[in-house]
Protein backbone atom coordinates (compact mmCIF):
# COMPACT_ATOMS: atom_id res chain seq x y z
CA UNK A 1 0.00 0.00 0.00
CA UNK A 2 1.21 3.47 -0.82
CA UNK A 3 1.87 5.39 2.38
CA UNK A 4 2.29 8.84 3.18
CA UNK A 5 3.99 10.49 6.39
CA UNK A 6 2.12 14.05 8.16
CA UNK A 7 5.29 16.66 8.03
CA UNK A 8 5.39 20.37 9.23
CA UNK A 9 7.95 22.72 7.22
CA UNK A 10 10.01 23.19 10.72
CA UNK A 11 10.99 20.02 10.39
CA UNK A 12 12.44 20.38 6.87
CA UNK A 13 13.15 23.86 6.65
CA UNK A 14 17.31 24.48 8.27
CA UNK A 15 17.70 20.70 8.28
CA UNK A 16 19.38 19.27 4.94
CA UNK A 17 19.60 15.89 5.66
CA UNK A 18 15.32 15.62 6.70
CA UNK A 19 14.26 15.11 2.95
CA UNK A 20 15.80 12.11 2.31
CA UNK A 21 15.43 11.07 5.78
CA UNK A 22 11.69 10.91 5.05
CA UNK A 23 12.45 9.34 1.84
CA UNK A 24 14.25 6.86 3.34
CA UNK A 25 11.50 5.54 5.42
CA UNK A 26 9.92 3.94 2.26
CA UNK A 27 7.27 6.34 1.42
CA UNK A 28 6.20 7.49 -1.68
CA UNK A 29 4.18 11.12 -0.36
CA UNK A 30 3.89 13.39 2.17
CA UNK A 31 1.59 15.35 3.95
CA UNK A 32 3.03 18.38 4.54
CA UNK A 33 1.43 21.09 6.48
CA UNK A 34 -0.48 24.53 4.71
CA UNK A 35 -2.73 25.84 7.43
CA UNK A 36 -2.02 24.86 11.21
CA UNK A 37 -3.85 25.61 14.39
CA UNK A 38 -1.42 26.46 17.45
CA UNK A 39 0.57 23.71 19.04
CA UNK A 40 4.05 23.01 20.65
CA UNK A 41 6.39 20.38 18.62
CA UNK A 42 9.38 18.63 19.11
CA UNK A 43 12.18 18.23 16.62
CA UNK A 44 14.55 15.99 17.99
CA UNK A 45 16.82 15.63 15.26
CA UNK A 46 16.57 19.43 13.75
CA UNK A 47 20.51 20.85 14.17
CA UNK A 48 19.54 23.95 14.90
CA UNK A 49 16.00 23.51 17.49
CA UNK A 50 14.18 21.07 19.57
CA UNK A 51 11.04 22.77 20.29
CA UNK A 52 8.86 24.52 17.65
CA UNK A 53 6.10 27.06 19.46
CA UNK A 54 3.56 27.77 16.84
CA UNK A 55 1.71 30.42 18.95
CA UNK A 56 -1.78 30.71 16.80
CA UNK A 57 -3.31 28.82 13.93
CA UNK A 58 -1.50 30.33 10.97
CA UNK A 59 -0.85 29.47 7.36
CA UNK A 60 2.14 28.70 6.34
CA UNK A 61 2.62 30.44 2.89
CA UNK A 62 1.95 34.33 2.41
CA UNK A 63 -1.43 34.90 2.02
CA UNK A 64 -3.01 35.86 -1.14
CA UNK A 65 -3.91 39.21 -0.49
CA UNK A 66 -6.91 40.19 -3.38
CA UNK A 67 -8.54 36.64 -1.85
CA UNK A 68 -8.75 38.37 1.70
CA UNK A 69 -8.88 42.24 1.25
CA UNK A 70 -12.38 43.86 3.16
CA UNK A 71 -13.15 40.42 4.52
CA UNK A 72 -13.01 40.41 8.41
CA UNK A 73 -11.54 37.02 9.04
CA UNK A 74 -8.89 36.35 7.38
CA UNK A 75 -5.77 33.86 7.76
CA UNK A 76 -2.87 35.03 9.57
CA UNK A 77 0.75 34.57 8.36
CA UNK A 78 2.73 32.39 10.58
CA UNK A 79 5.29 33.88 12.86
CA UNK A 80 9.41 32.89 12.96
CA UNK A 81 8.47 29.42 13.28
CA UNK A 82 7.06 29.39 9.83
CA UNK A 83 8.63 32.82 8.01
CA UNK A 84 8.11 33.48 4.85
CA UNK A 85 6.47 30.71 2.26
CA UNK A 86 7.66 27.95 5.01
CA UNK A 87 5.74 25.18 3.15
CA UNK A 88 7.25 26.50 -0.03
CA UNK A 89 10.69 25.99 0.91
CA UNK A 90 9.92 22.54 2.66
CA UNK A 91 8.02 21.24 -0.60
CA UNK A 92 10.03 21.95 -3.24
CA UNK A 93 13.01 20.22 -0.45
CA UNK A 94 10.45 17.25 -0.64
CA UNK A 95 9.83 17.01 -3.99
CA UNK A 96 13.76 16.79 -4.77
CA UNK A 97 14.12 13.73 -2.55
CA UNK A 98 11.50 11.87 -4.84
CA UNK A 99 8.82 12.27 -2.67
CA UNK A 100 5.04 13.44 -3.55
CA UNK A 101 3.84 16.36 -1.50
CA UNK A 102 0.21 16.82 -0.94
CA UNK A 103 -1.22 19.53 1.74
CA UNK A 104 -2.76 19.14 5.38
CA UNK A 105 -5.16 21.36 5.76
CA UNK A 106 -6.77 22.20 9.24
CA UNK A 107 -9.89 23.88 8.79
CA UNK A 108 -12.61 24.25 11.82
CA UNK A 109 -10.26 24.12 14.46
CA UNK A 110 -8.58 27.60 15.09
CA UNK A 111 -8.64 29.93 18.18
CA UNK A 112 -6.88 32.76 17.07
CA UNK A 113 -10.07 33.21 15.30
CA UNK A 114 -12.15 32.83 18.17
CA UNK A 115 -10.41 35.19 20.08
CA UNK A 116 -10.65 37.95 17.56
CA UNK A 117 -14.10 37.35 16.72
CA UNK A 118 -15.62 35.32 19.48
CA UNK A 119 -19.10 35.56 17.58
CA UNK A 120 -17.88 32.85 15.49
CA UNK A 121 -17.02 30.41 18.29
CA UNK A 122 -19.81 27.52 19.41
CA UNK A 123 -21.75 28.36 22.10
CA UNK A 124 -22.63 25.29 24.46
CA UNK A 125 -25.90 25.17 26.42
CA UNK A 126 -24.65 26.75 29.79
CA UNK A 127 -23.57 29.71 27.40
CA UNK A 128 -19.49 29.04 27.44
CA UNK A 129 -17.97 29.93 24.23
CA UNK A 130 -15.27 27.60 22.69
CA UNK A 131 -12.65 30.01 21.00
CA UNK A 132 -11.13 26.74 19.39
CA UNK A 133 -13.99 25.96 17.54
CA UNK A 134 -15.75 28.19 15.03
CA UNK A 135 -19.66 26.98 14.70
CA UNK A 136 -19.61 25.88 10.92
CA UNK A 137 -23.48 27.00 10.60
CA UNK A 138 -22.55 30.26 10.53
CA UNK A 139 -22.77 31.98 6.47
CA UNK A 140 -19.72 34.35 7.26
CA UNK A 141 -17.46 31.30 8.75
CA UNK A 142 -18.74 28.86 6.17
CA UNK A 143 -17.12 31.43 3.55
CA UNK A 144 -14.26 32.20 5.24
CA UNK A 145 -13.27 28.06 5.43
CA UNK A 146 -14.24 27.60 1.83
CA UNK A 147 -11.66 30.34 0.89
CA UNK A 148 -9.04 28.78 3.14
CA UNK A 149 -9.40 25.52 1.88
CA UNK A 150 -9.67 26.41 -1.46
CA UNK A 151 -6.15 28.65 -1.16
CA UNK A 152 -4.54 26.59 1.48
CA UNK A 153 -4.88 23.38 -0.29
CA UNK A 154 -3.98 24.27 -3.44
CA UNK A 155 -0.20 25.41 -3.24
CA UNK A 156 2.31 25.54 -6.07
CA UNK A 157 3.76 21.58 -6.77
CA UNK A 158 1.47 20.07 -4.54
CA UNK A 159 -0.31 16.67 -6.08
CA UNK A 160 -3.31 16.49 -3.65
CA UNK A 161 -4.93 17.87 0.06
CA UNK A 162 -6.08 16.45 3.07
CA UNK A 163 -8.29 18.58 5.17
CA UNK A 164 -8.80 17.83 8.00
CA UNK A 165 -11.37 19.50 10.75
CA UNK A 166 -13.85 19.91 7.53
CA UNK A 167 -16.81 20.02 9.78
CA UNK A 168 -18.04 20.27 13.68
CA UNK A 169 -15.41 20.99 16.54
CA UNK A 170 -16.61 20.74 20.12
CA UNK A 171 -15.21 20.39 23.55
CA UNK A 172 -13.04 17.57 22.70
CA UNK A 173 -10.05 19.39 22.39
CA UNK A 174 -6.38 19.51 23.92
CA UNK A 175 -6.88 22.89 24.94
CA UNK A 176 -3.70 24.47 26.42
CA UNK A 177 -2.86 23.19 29.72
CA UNK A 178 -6.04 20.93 28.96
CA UNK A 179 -7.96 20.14 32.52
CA UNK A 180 -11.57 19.21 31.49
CA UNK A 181 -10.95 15.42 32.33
CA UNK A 182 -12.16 15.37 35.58
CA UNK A 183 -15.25 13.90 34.63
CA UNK A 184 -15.59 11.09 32.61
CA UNK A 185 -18.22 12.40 29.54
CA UNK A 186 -18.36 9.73 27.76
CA UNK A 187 -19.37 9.69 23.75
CA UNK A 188 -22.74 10.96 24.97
CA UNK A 189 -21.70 13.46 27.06
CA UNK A 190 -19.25 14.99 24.74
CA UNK A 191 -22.29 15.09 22.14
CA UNK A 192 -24.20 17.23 24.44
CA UNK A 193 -21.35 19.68 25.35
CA UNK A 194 -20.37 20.21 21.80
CA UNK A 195 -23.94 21.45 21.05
CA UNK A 196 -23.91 25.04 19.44
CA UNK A 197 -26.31 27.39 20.20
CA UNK A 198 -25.27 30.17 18.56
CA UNK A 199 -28.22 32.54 16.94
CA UNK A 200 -27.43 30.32 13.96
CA UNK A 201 -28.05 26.83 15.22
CA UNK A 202 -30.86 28.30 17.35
CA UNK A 203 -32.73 28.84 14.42
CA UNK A 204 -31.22 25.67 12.78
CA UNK A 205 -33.00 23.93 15.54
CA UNK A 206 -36.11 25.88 14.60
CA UNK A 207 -35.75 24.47 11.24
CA UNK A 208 -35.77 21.00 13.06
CA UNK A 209 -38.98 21.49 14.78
CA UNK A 210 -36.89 22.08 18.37
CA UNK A 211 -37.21 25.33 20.53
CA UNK A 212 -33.82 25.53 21.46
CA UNK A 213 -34.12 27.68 24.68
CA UNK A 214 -36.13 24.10 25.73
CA UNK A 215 -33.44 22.56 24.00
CA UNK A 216 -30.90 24.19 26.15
CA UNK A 217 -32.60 23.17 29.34
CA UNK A 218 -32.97 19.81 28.28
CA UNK A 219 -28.91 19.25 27.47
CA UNK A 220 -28.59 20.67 31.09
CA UNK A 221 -30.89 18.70 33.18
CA UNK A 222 -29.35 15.27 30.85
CA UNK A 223 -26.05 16.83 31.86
CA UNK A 224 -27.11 16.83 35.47
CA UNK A 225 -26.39 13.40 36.71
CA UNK A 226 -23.41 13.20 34.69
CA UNK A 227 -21.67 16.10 36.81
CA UNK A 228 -22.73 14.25 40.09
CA UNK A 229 -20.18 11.48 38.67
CA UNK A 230 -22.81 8.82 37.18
CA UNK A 231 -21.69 8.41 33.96
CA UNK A 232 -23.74 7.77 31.10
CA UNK A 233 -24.56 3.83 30.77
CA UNK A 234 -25.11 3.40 27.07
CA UNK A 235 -22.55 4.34 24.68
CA UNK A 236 -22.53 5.69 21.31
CA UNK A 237 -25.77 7.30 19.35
CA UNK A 238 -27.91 5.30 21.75
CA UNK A 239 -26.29 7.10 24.91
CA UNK A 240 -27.18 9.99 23.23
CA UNK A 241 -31.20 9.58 22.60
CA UNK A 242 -31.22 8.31 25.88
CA UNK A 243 -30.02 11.06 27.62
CA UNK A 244 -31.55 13.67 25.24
CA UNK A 245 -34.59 11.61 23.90
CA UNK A 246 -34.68 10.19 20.74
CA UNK A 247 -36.68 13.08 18.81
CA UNK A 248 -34.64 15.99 20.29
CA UNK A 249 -31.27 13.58 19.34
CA UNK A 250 -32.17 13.11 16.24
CA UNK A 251 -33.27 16.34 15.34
CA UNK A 252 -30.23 18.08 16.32
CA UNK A 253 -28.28 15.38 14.49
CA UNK A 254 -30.25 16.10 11.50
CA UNK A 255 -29.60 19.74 11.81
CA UNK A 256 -25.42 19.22 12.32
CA UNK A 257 -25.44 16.47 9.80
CA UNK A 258 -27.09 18.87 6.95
CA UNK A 259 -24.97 21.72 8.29
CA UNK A 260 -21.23 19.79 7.61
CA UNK A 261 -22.59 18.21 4.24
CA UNK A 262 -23.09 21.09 2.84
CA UNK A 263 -19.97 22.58 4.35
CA UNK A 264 -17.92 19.61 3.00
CA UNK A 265 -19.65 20.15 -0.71
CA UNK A 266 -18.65 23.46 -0.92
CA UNK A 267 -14.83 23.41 0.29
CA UNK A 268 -14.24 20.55 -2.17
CA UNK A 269 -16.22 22.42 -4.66
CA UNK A 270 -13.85 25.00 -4.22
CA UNK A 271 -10.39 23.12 -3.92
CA UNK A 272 -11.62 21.60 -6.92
CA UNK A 273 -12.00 24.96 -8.56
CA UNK A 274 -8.99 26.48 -7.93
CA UNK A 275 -6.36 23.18 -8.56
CA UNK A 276 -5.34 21.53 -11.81
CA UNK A 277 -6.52 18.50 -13.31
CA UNK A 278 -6.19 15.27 -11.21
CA UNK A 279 -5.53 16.86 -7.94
CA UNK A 280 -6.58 14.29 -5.20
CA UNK A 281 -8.84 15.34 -2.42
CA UNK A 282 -9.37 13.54 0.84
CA UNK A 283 -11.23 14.49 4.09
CA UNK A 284 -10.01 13.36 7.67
CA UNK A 285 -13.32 11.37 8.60
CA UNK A 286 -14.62 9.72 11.10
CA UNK A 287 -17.67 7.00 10.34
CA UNK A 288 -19.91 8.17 12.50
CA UNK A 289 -21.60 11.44 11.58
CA UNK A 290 -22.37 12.84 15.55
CA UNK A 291 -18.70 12.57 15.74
CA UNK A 292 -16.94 16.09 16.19
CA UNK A 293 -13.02 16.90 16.06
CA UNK A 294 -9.98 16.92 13.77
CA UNK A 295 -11.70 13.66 12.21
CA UNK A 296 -14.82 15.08 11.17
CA UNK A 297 -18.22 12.92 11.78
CA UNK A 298 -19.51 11.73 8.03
CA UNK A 299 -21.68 9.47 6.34
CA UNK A 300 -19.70 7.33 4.23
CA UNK A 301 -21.11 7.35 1.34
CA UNK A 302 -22.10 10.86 0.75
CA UNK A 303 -18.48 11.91 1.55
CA UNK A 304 -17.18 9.68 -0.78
CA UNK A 305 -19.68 10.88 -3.54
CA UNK A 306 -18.23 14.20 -2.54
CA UNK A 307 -14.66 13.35 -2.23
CA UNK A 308 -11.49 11.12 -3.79
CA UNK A 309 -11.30 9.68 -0.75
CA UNK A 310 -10.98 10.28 3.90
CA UNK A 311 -8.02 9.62 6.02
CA UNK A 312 -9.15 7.57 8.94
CA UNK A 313 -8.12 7.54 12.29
CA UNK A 314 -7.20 3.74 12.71
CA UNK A 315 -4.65 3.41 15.79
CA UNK A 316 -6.54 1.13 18.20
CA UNK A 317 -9.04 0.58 15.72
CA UNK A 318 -8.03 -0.89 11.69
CA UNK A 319 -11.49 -1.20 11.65
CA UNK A 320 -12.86 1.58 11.47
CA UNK A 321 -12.12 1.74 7.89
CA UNK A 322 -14.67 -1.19 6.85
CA UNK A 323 -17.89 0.94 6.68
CA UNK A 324 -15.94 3.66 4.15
CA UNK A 325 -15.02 0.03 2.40
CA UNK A 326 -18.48 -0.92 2.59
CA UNK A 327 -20.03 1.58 -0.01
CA UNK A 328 -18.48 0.13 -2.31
CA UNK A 329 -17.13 3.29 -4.12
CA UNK A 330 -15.10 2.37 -6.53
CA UNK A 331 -11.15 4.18 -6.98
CA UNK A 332 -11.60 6.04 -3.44
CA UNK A 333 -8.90 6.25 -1.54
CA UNK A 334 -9.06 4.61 2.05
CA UNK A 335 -6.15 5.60 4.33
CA UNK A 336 -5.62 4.26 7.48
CA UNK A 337 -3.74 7.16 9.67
CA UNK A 338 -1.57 5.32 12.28
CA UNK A 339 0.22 7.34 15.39
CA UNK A 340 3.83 6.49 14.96
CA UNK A 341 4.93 8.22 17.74
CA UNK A 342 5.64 5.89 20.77
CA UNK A 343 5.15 8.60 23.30
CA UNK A 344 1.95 9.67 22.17
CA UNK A 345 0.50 6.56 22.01
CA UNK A 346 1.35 4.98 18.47
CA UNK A 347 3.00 1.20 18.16
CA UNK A 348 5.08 1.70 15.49
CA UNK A 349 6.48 -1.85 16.53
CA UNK A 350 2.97 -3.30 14.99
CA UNK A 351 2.64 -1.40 12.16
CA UNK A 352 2.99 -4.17 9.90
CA UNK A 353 0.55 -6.11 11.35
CA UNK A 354 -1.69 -3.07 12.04
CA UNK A 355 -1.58 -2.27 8.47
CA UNK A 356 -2.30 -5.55 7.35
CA UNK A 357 -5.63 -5.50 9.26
CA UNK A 358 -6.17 -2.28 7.68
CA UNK A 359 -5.89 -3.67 4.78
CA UNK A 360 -8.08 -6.61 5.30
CA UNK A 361 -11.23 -3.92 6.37
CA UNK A 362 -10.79 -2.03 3.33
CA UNK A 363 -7.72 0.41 3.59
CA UNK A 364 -6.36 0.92 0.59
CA UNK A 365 -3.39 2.94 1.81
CA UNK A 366 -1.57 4.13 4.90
CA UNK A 367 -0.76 7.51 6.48
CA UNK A 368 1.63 7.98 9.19
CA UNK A 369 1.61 10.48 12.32
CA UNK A 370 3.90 12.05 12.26
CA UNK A 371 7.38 11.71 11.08
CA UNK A 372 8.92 15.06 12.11
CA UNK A 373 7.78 14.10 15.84
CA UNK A 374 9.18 10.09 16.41
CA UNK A 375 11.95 9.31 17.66
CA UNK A 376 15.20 7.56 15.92
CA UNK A 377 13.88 4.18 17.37
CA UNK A 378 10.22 4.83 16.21
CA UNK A 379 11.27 5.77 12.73
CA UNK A 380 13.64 2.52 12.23
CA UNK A 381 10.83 0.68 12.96
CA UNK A 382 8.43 2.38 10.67
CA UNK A 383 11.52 1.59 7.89
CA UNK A 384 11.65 -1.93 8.89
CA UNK A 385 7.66 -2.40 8.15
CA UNK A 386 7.20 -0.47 5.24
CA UNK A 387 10.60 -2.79 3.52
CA UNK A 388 8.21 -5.98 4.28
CA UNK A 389 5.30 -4.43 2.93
């Protein structure tokens, strides 16, 4: 199966010998990253760092400026850990070593944004704004991701994009100095938290048949129990109509669902637009369409009607790539992301075996997180399984 490794441009970018270090781990592509939200890195073999402190979501190219003058959001340039066209320089570094770069794209998951205009942030049902997570309902946020995706994914030699975040954020988030673990949510209870009720959704609700201020009270007094410590005892969807009831469940689902479709139509629509003739587009995914977070919640087959193909999130789980399998779409792409970073939970000592029950659901080919971040020992063994492949 072809693979693909997730790179940032810090870890190329003042290191000669990280091209065909990547190379050399047997892949044919990388993922290399366009548009990033704010996070702390290591580098532990860059010569001349060993922490990279990307202080806001940024891109990582100069902004086009005619795309973004008179709009209020707009993308911000990244700072020294990213100067100048970072993914530029990186790429065409790449592409020298043999290797196929396609984008990574992070979308609905930015809190510089929130912070400058917190009316674009979901709202949950006790009123707390989530400056991560821009509610995708809203018109002026829908246009301002379908730009970004459109100019972030389509950057000069890249083959392809991966977006990823293409749809609903909630709590579920490694916020910095994260502390909201202290009581267990559960699937269900993360569903109710990540409600939006923004004036948008409100009347997105309305739409629904639902009266969200009832809504409101009704995620509340569910929530209730849960913050006395007794967690919720069914899992999945079914945890969720039991807590909220099955007609409010389903008809906020059926708002949210309609809400990231459409979202999802028009990005590709526009990546589509903007690239060159068989440029590949993929969608981090997750199965399940309630689902929020980097791996956005989908139903298989319309995102594959929509898209070349998702990037699933298969470490624990090479499974969850048998209901994309399932639709029987011919030519999509099925990639099975595995962490290969011991420390942050990946087995890259399994990979061979993980990938062959990837394989055997459906995957069609691999991606690997992340190869700027693993250590020496984690990328020799990421080597040794991709030689046996």
């Amino acid at each position: 199966m072809k693979a693909s490794a997730f790179v940032y441009p810090w870890d190329v970018n003042g290191d000669p010998a990280a091209p065909g270090r990547i190379a050399g781990l047997g892949t044919a592509q990388v993922t290399l990253a366009s548009a990033y939200h704010s996070t702390r890195a290591l580098t532990p073999r860059h010569p001349r760092h060993r922490v990279v402190t990307a202080e806001y979501a940024a891109v990582l190219y100069p902004p086009e400026e005619s795309r973004w003058s008179g709009h209020a959001a707009r993308p911000h340039p990244a700072g020294d850990w990213a100067p100048g066209d970072a993914f530029g320089e990186a790429a065409a570094a790449l592409a020298d070593a043999g290797l196929e770069v396609h984008t990574w794209v992070v979308l609905a998951h930015n809190s510089r944004l929130g912070a400058e205009h917190p009316d674009t942030s979901v709202v949950n049902a006790y009123g707390d704004r989530y400056p991560w997570a821009p509610c995708i309902a809203q018109p002026d946020t829908r246009a301002y991701l379908t730009d970004l995706a459109a100019e972030a994914a389509v950057r000069p030699g890249a083959r392809g994009t991966e977006l990823e975040s293409l749809g609903w954020y909630g709590l579920a988030h490694l916020h910095a100095h994260d502390k909201t673990g202290g009581v267990p949510l559960g699937d269900a209870g993360q569903y109710l938290m990540s409600l939006c009720f923004c004036p948008s959704c409100q009347d997105g609700y309305g739409q629904e048949g639902l009266d969200a201020d009832g809504l409101a009270a009704a995620v509340r007094d569910a929530l209730d129990p849960v913050w006395r410590g007794e967690a919720p005892s069914a899992g999945g969807w079914p945890g969720v109509e039991k807590l909220l009831g099955d007609t409010r469940a389903n008809a906020t689902r059926a708002w949210r669902d309609r809400t990231a479709r459409t979202l999802q139509e028009a990005a590709v629509t526009a990546v589509r637009r903007a690239a060159p003739e068989g440029f590949q587009v993929l969608l981090h995914a997750d199965p399940e369409s309630y689902r929020c977070g980097a791996n956005a919640g989908v139903d298989p087959a319309h995102i594959l009607s929509v898209a070349d193909g998702v990037v699933v999130p298969c470490t624990g789980d090479p499974g969850l790539v048998a209901p994309f399998a399932r639709t029987g779409r011919a030519g999509a792409v099925l990639a099975a992301n595995f962490t290969v970073v011991s420390g942050m939970g990946g087995s890259p000592a399994t990979l061979a075996a993980d990938a062959a029950e990837a394989r055997r659901h459906g995957a069609t080919e691999l991606r690997l997180y992340h190869a700027g971040l693993a250590s020496d020992g984690d990328l020799a063994a990421v080597r040794s399984a991709l030689a046996g492949r």
